[in-house]
N, C-alpha and C. Protein backbone atom coordinates (compact mmCIF):
# COMPACT_ATOMS: atom_id res chain seq x y z
N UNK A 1 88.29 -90.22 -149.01
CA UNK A 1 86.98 -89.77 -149.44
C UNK A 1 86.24 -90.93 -150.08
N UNK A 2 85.00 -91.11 -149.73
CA UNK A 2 83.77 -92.25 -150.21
C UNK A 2 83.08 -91.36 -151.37
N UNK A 3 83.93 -92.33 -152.65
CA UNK A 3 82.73 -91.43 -153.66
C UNK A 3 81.41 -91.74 -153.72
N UNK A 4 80.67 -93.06 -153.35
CA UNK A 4 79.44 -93.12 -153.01
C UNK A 4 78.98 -92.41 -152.15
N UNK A 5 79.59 -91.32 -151.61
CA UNK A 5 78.82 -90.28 -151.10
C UNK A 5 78.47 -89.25 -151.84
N UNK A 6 78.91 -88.82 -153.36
CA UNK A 6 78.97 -88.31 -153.82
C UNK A 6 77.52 -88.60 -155.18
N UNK A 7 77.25 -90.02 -154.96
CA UNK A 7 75.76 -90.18 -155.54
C UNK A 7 74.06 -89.99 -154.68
N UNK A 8 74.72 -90.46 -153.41
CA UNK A 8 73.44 -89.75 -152.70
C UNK A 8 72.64 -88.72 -152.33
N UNK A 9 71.69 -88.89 -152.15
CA UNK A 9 70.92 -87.64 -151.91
C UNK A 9 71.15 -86.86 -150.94
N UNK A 10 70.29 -85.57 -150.74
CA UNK A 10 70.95 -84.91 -149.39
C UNK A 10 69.97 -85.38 -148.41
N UNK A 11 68.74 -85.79 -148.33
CA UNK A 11 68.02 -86.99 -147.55
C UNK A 11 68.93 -87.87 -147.11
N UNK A 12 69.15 -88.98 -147.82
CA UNK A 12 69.79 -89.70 -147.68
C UNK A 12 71.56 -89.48 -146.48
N UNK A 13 71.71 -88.21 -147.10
CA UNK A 13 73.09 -88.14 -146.31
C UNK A 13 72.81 -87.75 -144.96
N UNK A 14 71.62 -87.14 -144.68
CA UNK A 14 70.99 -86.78 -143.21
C UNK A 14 71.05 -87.83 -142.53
N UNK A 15 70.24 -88.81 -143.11
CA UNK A 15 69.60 -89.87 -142.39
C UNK A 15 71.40 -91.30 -141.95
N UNK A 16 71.94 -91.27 -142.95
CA UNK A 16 73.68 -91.21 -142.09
C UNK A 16 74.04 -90.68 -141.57
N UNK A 17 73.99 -89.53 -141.26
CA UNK A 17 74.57 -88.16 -140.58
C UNK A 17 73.85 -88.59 -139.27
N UNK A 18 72.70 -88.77 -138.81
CA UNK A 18 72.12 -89.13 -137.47
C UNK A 18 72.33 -90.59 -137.28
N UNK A 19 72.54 -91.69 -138.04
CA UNK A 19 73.16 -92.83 -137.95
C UNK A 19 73.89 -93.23 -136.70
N UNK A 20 74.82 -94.71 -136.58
CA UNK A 20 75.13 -94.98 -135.25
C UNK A 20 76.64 -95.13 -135.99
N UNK A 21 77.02 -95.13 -137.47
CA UNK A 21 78.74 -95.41 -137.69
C UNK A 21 79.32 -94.12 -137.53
N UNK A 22 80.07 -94.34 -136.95
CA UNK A 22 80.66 -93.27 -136.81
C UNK A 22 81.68 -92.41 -137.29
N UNK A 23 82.46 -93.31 -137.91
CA UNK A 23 82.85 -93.32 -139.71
C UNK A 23 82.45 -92.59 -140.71
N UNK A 24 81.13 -93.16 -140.90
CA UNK A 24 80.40 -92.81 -141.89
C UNK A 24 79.48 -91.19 -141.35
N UNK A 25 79.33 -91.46 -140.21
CA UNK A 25 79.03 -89.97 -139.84
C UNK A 25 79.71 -88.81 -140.05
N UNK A 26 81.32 -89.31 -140.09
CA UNK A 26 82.04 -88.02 -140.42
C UNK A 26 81.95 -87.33 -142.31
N UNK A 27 82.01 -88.78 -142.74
CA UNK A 27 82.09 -88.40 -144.02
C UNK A 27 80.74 -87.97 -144.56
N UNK A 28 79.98 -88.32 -144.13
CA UNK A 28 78.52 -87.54 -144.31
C UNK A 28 78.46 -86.25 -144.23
N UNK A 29 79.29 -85.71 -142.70
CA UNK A 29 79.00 -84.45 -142.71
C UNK A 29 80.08 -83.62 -143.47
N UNK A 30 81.25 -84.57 -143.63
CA UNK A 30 81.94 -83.82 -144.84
C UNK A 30 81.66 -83.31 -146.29
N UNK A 31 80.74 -84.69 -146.68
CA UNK A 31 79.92 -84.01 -147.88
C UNK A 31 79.19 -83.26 -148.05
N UNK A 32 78.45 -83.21 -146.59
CA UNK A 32 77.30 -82.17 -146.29
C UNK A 32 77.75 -80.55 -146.64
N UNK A 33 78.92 -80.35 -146.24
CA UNK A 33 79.54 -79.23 -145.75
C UNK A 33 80.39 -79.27 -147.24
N UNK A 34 80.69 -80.02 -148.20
CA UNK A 34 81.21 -79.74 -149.32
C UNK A 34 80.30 -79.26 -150.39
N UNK A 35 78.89 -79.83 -150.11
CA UNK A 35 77.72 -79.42 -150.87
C UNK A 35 77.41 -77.98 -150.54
N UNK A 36 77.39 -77.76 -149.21
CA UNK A 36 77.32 -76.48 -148.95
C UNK A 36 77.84 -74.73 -149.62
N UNK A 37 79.10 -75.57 -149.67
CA UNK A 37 80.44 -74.58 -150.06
C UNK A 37 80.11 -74.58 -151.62
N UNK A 38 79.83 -75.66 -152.56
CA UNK A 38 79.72 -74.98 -153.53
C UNK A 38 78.15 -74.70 -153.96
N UNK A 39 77.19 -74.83 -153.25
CA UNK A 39 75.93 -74.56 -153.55
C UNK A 39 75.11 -75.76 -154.51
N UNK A 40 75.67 -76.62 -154.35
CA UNK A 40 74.74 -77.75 -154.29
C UNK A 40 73.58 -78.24 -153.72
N UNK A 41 72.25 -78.22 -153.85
CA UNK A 41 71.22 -78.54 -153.78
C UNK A 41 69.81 -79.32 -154.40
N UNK A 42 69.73 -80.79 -153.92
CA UNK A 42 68.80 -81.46 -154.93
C UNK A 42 67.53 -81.77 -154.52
N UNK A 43 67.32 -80.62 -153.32
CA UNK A 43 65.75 -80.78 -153.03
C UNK A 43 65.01 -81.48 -152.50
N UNK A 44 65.67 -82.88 -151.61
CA UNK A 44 64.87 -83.79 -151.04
C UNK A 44 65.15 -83.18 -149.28
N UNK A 45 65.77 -82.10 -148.96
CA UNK A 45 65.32 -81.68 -147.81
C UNK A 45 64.59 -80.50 -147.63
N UNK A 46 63.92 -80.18 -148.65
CA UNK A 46 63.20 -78.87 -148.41
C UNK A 46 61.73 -79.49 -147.58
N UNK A 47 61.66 -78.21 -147.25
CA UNK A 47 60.42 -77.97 -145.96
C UNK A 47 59.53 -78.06 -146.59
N UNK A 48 58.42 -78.81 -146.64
CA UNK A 48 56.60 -78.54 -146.80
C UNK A 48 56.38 -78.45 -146.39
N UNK A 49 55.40 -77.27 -146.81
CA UNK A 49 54.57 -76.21 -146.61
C UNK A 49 53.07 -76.62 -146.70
N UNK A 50 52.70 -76.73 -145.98
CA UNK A 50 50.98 -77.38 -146.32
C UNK A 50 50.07 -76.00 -145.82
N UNK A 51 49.09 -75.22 -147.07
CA UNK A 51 48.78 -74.07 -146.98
C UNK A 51 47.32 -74.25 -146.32
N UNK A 52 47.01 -75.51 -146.26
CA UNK A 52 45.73 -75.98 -145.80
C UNK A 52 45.46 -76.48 -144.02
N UNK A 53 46.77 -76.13 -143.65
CA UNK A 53 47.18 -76.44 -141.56
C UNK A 53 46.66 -75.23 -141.24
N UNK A 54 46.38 -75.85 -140.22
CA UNK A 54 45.74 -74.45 -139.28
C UNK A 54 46.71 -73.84 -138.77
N UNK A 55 46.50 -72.28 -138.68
CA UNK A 55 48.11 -71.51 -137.67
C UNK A 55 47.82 -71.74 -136.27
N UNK A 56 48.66 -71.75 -135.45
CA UNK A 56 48.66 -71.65 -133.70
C UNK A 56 47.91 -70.11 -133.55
N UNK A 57 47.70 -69.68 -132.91
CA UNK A 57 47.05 -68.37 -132.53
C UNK A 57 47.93 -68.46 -131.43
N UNK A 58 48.43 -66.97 -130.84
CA UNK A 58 49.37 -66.70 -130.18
C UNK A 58 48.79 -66.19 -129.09
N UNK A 59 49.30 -66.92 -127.60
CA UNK A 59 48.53 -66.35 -126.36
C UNK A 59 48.89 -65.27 -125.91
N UNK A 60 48.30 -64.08 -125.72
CA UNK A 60 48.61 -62.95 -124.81
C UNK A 60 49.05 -63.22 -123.72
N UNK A 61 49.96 -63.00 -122.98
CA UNK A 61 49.67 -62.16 -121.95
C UNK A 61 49.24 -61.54 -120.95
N UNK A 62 48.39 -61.22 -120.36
CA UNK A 62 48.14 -60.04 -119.44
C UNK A 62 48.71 -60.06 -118.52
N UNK A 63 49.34 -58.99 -117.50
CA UNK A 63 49.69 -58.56 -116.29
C UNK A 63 49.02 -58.61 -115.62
N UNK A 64 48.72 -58.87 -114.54
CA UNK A 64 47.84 -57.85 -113.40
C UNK A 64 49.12 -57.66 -112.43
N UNK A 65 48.73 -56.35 -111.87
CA UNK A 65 49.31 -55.19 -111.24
C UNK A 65 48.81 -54.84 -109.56
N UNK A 66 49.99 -55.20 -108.91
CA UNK A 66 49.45 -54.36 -107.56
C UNK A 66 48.44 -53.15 -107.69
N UNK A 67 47.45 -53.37 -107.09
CA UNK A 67 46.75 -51.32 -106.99
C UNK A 67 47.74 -50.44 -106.75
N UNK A 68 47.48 -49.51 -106.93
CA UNK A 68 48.30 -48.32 -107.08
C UNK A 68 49.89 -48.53 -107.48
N UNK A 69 49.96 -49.50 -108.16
CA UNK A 69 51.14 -49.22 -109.40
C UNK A 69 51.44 -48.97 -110.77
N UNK A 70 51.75 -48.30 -110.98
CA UNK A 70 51.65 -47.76 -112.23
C UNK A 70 52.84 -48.60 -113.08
N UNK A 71 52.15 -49.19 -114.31
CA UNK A 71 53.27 -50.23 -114.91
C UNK A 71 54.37 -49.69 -115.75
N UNK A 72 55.56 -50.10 -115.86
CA UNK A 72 56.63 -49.17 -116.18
C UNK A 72 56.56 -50.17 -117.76
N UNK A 73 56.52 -48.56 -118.88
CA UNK A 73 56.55 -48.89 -120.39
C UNK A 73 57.76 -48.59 -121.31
């Protein structure tokens, strides 16, 4: 076990975790997954939220239908 894994951030351990050592990839995701288990969390991977983005608007749909078929609901 690398206790300098044990000072980094959880940013930080991502950005090893997608890395090219492969070494160090394991133990990344070992810490990852040890942080996990006991509920460790220091907040540099949370999601922003920007309340000021525009939403997608969601496209319908429509069918069109042979004449004389009646669409099954």
């Amino acid at each position: 076990m690398n206790l300098a894994f044990l000072r980094k951030s959880d940013y930080e351990l991502n950005e090893i975790r997608w890395g090219d050592n492969l070494s160090l990839i394991k133990e990344a995701k070992t810490e990852i997954s040890r942080r996990r288990a006991v509920g460790s969390w220091d907040g540099t991977m949370a999601v922003q939220v920007d309340a000021m983005a525009e939403m997608e608007v969601e496209k319908s749909t429509e069918y069109v239908y042979a004449s004389g078929v009646e669409p099954i609901l």
